[in-house]
C-alpha atoms as a PDB file:
ATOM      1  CA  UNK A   1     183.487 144.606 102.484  1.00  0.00           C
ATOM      2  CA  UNK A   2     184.075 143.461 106.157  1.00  0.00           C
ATOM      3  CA  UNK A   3     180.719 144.406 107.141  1.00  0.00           C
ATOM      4  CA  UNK A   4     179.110 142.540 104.077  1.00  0.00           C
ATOM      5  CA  UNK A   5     181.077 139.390 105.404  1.00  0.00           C
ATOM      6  CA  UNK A   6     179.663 139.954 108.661  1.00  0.00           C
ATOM      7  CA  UNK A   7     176.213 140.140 107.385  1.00  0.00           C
ATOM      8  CA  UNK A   8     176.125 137.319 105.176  1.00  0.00           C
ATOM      9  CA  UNK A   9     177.519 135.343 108.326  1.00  0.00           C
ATOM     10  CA  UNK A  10     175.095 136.300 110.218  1.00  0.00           C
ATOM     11  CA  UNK A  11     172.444 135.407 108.063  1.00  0.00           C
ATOM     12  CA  UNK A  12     173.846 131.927 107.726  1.00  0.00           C
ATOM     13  CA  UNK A  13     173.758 131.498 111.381  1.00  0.00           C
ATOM     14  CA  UNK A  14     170.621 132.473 111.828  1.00  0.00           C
ATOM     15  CA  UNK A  15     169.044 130.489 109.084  1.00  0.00           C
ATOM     16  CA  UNK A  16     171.049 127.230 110.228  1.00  0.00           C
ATOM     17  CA  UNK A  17     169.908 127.197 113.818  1.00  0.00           C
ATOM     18  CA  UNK A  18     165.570 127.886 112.873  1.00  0.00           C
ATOM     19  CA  UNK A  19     164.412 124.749 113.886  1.00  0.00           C
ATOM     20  CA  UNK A  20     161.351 123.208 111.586  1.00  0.00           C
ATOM     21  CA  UNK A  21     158.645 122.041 113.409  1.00  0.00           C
ATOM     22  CA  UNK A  22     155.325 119.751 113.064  1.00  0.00           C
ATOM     23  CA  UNK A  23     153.275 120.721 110.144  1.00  0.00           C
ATOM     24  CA  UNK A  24     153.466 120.651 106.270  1.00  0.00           C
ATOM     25  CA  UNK A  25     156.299 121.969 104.126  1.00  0.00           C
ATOM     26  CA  UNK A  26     158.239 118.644 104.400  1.00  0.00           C
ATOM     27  CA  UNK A  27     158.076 115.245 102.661  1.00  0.00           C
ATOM     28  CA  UNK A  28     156.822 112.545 105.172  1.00  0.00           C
ATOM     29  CA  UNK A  29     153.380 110.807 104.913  1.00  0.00           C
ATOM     30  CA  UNK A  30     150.748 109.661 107.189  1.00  0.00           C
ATOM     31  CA  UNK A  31     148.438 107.519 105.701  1.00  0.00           C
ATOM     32  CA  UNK A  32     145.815 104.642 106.814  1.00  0.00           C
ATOM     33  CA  UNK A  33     142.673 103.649 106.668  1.00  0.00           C
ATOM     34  CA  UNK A  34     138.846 103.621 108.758  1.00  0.00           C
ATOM     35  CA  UNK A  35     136.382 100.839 109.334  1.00  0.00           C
ATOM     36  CA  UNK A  36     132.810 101.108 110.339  1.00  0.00           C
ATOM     37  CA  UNK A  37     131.207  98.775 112.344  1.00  0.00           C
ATOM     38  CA  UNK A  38     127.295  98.581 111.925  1.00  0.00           C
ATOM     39  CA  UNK A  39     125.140  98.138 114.269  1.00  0.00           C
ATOM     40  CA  UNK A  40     121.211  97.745 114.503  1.00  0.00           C
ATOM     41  CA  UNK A  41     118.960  99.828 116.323  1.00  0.00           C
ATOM     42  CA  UNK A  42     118.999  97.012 119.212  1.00  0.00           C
ATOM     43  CA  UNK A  43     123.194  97.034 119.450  1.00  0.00           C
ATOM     44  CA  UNK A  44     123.276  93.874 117.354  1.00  0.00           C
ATOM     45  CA  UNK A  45     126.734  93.968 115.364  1.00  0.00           C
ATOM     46  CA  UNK A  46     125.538  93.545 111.389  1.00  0.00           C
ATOM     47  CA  UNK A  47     128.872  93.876 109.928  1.00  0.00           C
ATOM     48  CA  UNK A  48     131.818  95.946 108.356  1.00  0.00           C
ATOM     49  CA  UNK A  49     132.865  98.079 105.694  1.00  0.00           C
ATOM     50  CA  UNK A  50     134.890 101.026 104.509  1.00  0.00           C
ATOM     51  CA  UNK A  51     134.681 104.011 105.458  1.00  0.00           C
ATOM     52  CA  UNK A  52     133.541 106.435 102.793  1.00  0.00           C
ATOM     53  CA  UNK A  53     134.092 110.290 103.079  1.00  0.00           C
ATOM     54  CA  UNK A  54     134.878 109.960 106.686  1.00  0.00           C
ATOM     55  CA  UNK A  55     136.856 112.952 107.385  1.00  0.00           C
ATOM     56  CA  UNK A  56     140.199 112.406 109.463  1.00  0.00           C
ATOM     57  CA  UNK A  57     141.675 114.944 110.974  1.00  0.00           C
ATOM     58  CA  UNK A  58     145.448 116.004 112.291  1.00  0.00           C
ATOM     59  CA  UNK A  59     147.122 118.084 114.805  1.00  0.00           C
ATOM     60  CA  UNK A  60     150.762 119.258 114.834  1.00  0.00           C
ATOM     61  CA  UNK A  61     153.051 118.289 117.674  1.00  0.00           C
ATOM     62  CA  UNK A  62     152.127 116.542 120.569  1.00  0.00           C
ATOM     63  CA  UNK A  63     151.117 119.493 122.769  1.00  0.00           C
ATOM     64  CA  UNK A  64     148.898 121.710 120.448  1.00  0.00           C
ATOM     65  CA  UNK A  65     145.418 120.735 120.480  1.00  0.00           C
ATOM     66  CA  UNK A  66     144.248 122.933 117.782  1.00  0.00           C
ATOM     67  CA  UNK A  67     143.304 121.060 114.089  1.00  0.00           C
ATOM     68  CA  UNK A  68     145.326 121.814 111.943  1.00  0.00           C
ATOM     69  CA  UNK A  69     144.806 119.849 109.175  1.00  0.00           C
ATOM     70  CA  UNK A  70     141.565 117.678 107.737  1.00  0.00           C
ATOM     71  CA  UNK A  71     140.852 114.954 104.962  1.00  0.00           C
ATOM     72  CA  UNK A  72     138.302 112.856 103.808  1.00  0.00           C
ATOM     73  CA  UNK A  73     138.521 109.050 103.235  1.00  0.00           C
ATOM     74  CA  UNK A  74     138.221 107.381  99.388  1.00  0.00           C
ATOM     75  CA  UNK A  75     135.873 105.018  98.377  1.00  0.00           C
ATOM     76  CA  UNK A  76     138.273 102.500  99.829  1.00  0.00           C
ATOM     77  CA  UNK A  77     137.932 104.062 103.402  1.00  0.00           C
ATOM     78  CA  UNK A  78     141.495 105.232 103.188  1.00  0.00           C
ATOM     79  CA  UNK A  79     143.308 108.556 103.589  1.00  0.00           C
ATOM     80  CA  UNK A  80     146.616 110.580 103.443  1.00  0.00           C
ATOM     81  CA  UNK A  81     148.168 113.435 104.885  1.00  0.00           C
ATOM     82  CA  UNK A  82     150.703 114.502 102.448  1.00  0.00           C
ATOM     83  CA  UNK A  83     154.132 117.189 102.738  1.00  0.00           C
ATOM     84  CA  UNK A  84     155.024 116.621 106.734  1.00  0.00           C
ATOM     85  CA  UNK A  85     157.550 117.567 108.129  1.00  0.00           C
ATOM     86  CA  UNK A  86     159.804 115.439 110.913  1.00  0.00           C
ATOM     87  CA  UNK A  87     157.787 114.733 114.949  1.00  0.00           C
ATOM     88  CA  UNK A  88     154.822 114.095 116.371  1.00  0.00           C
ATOM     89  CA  UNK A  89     151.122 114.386 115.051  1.00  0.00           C
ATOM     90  CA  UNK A  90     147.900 113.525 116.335  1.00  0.00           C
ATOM     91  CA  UNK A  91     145.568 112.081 114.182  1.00  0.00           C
ATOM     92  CA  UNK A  92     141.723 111.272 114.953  1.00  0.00           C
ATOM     93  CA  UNK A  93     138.407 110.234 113.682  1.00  0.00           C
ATOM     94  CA  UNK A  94     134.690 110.935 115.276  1.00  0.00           C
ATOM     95  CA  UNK A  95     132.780 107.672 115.856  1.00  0.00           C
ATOM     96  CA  UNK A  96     129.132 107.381 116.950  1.00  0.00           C
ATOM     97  CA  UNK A  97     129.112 105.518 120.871  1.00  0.00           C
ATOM     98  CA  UNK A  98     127.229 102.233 120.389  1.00  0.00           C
ATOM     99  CA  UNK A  99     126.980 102.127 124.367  1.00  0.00           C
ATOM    100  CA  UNK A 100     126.221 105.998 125.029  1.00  0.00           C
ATOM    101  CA  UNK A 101     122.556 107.046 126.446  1.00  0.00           C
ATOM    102  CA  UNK A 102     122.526 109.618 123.939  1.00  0.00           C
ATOM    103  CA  UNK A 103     124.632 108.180 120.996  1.00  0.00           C
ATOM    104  CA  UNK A 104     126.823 111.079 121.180  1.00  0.00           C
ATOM    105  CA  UNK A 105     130.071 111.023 119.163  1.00  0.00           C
ATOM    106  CA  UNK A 106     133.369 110.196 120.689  1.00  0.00           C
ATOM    107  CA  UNK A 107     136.602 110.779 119.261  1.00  0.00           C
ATOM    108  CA  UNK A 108     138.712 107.655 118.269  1.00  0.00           C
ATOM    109  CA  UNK A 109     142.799 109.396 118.242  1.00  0.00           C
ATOM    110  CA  UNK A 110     146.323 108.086 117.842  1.00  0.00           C
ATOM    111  CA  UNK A 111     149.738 109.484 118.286  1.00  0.00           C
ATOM    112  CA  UNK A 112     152.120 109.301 115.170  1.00  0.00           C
ATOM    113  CA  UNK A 113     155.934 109.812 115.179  1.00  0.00           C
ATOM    114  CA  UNK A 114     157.644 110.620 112.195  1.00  0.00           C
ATOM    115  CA  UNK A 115     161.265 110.141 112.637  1.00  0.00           C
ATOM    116  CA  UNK A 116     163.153 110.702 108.753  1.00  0.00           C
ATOM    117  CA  UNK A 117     162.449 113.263 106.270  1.00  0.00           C
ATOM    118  CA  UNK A 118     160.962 111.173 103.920  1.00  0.00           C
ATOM    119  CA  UNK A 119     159.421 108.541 105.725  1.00  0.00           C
ATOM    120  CA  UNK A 120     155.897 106.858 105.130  1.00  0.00           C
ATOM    121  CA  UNK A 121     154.140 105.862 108.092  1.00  0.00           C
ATOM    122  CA  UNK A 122     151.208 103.194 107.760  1.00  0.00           C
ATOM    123  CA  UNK A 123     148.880 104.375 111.144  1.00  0.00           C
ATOM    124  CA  UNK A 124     146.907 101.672 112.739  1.00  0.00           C
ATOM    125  CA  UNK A 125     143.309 101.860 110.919  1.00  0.00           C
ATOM    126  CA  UNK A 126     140.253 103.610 112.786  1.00  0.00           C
ATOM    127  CA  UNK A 127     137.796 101.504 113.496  1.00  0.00           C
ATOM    128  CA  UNK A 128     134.411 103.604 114.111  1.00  0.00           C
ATOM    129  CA  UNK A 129     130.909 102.591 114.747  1.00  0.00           C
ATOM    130  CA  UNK A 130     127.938 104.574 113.168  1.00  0.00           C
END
């Protein structure tokens, strides 16, 4: 009996000192929104609209740099990243380089803090050129 106490104990302990890090399982949301700017073949700005079936994509904690996550935008240009858990995140977007000699892609990132369980953070929209 004393050694069933001890185990169940110990399994308590254990269980309430595993800390739960960046990544899904939880119930905080990241969501936002990407604009492109348009541009003519000369650099001329033409305009805006939303961004459709842009993929964004995330990465857990503030240290990792490996994707773990990705989602695409609605018709609306917006997106969500659903079932986080509490810290940091790095979300990002690829955008075409108006100014580039090659108009090779840069990437377009932000840093994201989620603080309470079941918070909803609005990120600043991506604005992109294409």
């Amino acid at each position: 009996m004393k050694n069933l106490l001890a185990l169940i104990l110990l399994f308590l302990l254990l269980m309430s000192s595993c800390k739960k890090t960046e990544g899904v399982g939880g119930r905080a949301t990241i969501k936002g929104s990407v604009l492109v700017e348009h541009y003519s073949n000369a650099g001329n700005y033409k305009g805006n609209y939303d961004a459709q079936n842009q993929k964004v994509y995330i990465i857990y904690g503030d240290t990792d740099e490996i994707v773990g996550d990705n989602v695409s935008t609605s018709y609306d240009g917006t997106y969500q990243f659903d079932y986080l858990q509490k810290g940091t995140y790095k979300i990002f977007v690829y955008s075409s380089c108006v100014d580039c000699f090659n108009k090779e892609d840069s990437v377009v990132m932000q840093t994201v803090i989620i603080n309470e369980r079941k918070e909803v953070i609005e990120a600043i929209d991506f604005v992109i050129t294409d």
